[in-house]
N, C-alpha and C. Protein backbone atom coordinates (compact mmCIF):
# COMPACT_ATOMS: atom_id res chain seq x y z
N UNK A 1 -5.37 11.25 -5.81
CA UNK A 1 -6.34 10.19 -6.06
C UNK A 1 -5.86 9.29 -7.20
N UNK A 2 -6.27 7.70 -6.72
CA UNK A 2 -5.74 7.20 -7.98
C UNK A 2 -6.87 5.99 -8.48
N UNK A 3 -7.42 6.00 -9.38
CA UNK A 3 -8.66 5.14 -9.72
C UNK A 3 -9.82 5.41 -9.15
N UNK A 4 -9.85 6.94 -8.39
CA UNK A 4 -11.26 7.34 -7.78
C UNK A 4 -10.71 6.63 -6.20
N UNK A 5 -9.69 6.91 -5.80
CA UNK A 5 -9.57 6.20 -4.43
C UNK A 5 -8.30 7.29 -3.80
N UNK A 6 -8.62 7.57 -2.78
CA UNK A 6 -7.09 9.00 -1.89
C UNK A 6 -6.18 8.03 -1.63
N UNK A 7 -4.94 7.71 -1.91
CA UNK A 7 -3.66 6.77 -1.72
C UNK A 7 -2.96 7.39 -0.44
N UNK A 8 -1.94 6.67 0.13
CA UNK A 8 -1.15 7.20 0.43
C UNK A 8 0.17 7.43 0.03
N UNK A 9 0.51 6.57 -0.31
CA UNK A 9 1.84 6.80 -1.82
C UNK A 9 1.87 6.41 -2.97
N UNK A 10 2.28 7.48 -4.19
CA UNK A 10 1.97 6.61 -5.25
C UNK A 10 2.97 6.71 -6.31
N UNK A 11 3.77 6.32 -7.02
CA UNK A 11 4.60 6.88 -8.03
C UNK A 11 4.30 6.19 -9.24
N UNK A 12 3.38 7.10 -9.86
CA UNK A 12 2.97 7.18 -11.41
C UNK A 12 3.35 6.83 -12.82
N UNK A 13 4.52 7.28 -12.41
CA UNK A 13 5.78 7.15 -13.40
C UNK A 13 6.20 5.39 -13.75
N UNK A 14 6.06 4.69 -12.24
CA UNK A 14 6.11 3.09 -12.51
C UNK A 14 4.53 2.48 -12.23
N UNK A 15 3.80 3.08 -12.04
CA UNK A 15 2.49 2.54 -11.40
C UNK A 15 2.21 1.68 -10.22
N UNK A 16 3.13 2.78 -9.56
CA UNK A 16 2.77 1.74 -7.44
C UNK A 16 2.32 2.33 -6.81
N UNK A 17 1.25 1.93 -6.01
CA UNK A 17 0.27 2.58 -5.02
C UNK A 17 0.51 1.60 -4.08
N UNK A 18 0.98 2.66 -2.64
CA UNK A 18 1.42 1.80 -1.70
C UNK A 18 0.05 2.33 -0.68
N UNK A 19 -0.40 1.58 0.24
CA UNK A 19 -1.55 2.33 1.17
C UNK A 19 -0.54 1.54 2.77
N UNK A 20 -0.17 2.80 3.33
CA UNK A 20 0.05 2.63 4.74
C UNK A 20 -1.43 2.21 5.72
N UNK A 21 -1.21 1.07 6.10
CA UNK A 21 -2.41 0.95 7.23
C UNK A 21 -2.07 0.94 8.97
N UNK A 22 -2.69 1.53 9.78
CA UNK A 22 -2.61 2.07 10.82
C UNK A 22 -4.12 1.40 11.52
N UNK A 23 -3.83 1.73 12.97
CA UNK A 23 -5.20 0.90 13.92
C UNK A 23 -5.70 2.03 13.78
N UNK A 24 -5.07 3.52 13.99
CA UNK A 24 -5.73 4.58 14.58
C UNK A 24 -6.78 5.08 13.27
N UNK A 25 -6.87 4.50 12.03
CA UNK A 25 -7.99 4.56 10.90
C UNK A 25 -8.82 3.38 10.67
N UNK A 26 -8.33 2.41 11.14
CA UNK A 26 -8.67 0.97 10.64
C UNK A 26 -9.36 0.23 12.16
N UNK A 27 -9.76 0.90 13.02
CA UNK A 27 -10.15 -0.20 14.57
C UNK A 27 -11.30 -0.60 14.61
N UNK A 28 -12.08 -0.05 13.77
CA UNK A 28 -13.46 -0.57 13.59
C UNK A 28 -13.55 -2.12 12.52
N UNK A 29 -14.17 -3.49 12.65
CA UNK A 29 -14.18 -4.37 11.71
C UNK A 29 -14.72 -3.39 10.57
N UNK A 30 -15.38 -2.81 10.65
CA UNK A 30 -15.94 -1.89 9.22
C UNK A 30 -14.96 -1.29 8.32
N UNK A 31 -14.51 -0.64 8.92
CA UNK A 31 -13.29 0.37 8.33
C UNK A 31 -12.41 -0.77 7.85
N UNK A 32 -12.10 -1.55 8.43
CA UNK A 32 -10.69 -2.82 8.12
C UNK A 32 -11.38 -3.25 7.33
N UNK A 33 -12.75 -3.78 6.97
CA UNK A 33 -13.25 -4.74 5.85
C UNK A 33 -13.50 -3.83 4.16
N UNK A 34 -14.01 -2.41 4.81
CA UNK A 34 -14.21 -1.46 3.73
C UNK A 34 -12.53 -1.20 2.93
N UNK A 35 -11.84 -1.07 3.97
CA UNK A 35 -10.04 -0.98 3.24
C UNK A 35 -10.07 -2.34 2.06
N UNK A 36 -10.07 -3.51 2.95
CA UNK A 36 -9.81 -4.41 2.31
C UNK A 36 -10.60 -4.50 1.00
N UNK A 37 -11.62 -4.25 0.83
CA UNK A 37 -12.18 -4.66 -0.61
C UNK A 37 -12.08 -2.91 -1.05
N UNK A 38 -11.63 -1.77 -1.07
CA UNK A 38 -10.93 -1.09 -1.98
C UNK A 38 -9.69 -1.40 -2.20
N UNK A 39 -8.93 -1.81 -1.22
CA UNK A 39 -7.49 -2.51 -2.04
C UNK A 39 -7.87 -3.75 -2.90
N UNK A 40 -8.64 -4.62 -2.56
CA UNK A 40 -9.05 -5.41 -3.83
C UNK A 40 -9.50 -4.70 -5.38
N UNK A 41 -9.88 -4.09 -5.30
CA UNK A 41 -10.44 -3.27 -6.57
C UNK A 41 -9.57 -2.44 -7.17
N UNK A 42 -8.35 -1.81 -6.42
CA UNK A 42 -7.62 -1.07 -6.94
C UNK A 42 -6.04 -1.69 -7.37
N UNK A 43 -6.02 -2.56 -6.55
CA UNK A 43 -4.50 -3.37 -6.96
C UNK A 43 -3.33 -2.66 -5.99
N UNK A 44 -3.69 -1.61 -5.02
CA UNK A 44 -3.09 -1.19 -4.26
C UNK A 44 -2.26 -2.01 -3.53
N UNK A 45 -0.42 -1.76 -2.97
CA UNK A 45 0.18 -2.58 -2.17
C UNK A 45 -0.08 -2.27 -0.43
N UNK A 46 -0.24 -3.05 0.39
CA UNK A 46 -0.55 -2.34 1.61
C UNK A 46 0.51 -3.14 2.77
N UNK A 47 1.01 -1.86 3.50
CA UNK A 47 1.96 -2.35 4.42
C UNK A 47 1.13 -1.79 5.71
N UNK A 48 1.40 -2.59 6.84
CA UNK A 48 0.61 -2.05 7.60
C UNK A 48 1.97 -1.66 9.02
N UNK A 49 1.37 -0.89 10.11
CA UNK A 49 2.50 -0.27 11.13
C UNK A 49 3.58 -0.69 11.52
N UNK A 50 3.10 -2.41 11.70
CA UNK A 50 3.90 -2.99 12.13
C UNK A 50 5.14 -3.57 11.10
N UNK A 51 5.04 -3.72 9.85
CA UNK A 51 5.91 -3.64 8.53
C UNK A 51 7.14 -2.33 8.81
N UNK A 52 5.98 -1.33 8.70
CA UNK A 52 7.34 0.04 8.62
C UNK A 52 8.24 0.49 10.24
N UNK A 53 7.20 -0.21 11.04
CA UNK A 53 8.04 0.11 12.38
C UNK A 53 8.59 -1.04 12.91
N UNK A 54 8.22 -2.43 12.67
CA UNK A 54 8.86 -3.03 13.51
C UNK A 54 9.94 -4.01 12.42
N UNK A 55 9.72 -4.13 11.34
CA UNK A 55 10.51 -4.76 10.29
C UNK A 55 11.01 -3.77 9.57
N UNK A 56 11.25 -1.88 9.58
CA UNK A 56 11.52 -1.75 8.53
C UNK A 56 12.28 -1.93 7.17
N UNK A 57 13.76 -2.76 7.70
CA UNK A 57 14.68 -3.08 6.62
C UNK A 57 14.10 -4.25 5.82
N UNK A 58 13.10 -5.14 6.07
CA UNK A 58 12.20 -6.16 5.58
C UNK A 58 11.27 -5.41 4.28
N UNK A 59 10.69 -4.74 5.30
CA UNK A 59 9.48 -3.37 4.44
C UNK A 59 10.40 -2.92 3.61
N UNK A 60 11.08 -2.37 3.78
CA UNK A 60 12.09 -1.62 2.57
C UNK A 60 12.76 -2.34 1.41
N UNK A 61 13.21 -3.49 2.11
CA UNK A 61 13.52 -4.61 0.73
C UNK A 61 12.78 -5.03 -0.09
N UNK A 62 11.37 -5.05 0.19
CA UNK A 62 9.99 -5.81 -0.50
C UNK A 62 9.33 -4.34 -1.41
N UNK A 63 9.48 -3.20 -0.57
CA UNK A 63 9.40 -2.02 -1.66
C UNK A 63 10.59 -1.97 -2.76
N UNK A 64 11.75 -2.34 -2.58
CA UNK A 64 12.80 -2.08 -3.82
C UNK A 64 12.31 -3.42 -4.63
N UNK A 65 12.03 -4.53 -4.35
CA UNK A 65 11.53 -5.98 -5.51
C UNK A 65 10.35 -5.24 -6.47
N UNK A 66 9.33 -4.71 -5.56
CA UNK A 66 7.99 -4.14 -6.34
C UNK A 66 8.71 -2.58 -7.18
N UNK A 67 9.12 -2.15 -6.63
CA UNK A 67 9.21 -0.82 -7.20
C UNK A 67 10.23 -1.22 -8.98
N UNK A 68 11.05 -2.14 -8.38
CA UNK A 68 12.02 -2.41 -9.67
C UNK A 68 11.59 -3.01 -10.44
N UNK A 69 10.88 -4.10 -9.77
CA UNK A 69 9.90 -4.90 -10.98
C UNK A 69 8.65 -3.92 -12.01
N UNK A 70 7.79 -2.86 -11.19
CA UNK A 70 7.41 -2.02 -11.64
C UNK A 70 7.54 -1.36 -12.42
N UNK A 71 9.24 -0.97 -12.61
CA UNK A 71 9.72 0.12 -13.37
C UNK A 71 10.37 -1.32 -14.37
N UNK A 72 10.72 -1.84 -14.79
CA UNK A 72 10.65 -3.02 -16.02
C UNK A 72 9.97 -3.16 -16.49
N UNK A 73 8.75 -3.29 -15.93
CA UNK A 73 7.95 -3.64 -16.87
C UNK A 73 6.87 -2.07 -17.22
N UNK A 74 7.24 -1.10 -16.99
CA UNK A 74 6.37 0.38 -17.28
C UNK A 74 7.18 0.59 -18.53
């Protein structure tokens, strides 16, 4: 848990909270609108299925900018 919220990845050490989003949690407008304003509140980064499966070398480059920038400034 991180700010009172279950993450799905988080590394502490630089302060990044990544939240994987998926249809098979998110298919309801409810569920997708309730995500969205806890990632507003928490500052969480969110990649969603199509990021890690259909772009992953994209997804992966945009995690090394955040993660490095992260760890500079921690």
């Amino acid at each position: 848990d991180v700010r009172g919220y279950t993450v799905d990845c988080h590394w502490p050490q630089i302060g990044v909270t990544v939240e994987l989003h998926g249809y098979r949690y998110h298919r309801t407008r409810q569920a997708f609108d309730s995500d969205l304003v806890r990632r507003r509140r928490s500052g969480h980064i969110a990649f969603g299925y199509g990021d890690v499966v259909d772009h992953p070398h994209r997804t992966a480059a945009e995690m090394r900018v955040l993660t490095a920038a992260a760890a500079q400034s921690a």
